[in-house]
Protein backbone atom coordinates (compact mmCIF):
# COMPACT_ATOMS: atom_id res chain seq x y z
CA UNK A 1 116.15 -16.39 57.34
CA UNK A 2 117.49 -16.93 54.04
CA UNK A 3 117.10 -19.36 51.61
CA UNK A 4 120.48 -19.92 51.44
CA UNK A 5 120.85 -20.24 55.16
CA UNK A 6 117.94 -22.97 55.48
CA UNK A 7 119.48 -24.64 52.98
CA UNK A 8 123.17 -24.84 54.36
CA UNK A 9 121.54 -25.91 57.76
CA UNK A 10 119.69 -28.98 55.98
CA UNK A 11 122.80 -30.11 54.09
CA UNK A 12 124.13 -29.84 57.58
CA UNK A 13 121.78 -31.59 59.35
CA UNK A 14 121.06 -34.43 56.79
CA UNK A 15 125.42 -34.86 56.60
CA UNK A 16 125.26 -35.13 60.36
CA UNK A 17 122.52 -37.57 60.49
CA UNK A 18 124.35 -39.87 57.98
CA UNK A 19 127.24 -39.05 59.84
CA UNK A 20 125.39 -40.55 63.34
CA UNK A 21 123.44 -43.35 62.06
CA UNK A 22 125.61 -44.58 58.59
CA UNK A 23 127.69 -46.88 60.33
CA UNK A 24 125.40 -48.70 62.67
CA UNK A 25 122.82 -49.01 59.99
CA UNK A 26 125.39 -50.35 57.70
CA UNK A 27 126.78 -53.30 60.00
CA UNK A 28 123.31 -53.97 60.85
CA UNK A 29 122.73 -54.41 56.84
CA UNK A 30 125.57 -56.54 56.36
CA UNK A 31 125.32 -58.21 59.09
CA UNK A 32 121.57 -59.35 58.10
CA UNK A 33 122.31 -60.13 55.05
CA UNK A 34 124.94 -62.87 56.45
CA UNK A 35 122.64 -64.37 58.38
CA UNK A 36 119.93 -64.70 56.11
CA UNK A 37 121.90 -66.33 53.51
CA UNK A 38 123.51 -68.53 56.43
CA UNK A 39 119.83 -69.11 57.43
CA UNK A 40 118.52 -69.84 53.11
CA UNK A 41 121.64 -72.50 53.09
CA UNK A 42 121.35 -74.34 56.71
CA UNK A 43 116.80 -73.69 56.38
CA UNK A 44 117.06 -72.72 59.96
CA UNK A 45 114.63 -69.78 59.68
CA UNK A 46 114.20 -68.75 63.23
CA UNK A 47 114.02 -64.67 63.96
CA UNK A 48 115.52 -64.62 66.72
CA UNK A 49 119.12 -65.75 65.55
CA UNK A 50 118.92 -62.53 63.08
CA UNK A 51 117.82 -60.53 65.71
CA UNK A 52 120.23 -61.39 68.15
CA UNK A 53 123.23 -61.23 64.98
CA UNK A 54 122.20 -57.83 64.53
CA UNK A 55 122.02 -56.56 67.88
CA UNK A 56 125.21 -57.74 69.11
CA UNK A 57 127.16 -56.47 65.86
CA UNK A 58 125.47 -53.11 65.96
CA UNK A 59 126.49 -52.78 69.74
CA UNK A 60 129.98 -53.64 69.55
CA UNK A 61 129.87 -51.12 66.36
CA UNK A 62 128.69 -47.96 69.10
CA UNK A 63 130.92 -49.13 71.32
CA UNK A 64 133.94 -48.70 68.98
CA UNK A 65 132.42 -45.89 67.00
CA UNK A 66 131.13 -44.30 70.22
CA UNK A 67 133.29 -41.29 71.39
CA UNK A 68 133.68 -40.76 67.56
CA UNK A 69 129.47 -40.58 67.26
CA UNK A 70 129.64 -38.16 69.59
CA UNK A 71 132.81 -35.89 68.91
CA UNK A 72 131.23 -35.43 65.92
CA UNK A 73 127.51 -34.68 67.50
CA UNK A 74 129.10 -31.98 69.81
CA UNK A 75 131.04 -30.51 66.86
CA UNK A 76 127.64 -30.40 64.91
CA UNK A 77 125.93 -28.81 67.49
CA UNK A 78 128.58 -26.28 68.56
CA UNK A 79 128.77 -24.96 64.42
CA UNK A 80 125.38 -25.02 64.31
CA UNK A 81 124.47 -22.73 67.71
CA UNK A 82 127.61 -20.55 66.88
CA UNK A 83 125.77 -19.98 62.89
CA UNK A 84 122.30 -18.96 64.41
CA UNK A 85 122.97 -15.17 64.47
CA UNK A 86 124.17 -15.49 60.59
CA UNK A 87 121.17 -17.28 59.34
CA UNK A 88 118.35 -15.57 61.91
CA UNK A 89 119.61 -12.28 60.48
């Protein structure tokens, strides 16, 4: 394996991994961030109102992201299998 190869497969790997997690991980940011100034203003600090914020945000995000998430997975996964002969050799 060449350097260059291991290195194109990384770039690949960390753009897909943005690619998978970057939105959901984004809502869930804003989302918190919402509540917890929601939660500074109104002093109700209770945990579970952020939790619960953030879950139901994050899965309404997969479920409208979700055949995206994972067009994108299988087209990850099928350039990377089909590049394993050009980066073994």
């Amino acid at each position: 394996m060449t350097v260059d190869g291991a290195v194109e497969l990384f770039t690949r790997a960390f753009i897909a991994a943005v690619k998978f997690a970057g939105p959901m991980l984004l809502v869930a940011l804003v989302v918190g961030v919402v509540v917890g100034i929601l939660q500074a203003a109104t002093q109700v600090n209770e945990s579970s109102v952020s939790f619960g914020a953030k879950l139901l945000a994050v899965g309404i995000t997969f479920a409208a992201l979700g055949s995206w998430t994972l067009r994108q997975f299988v087209d990850y996964t099928s350039r990377t299998l089909a590049s394993i002969s050009d980066i073994v050799r």
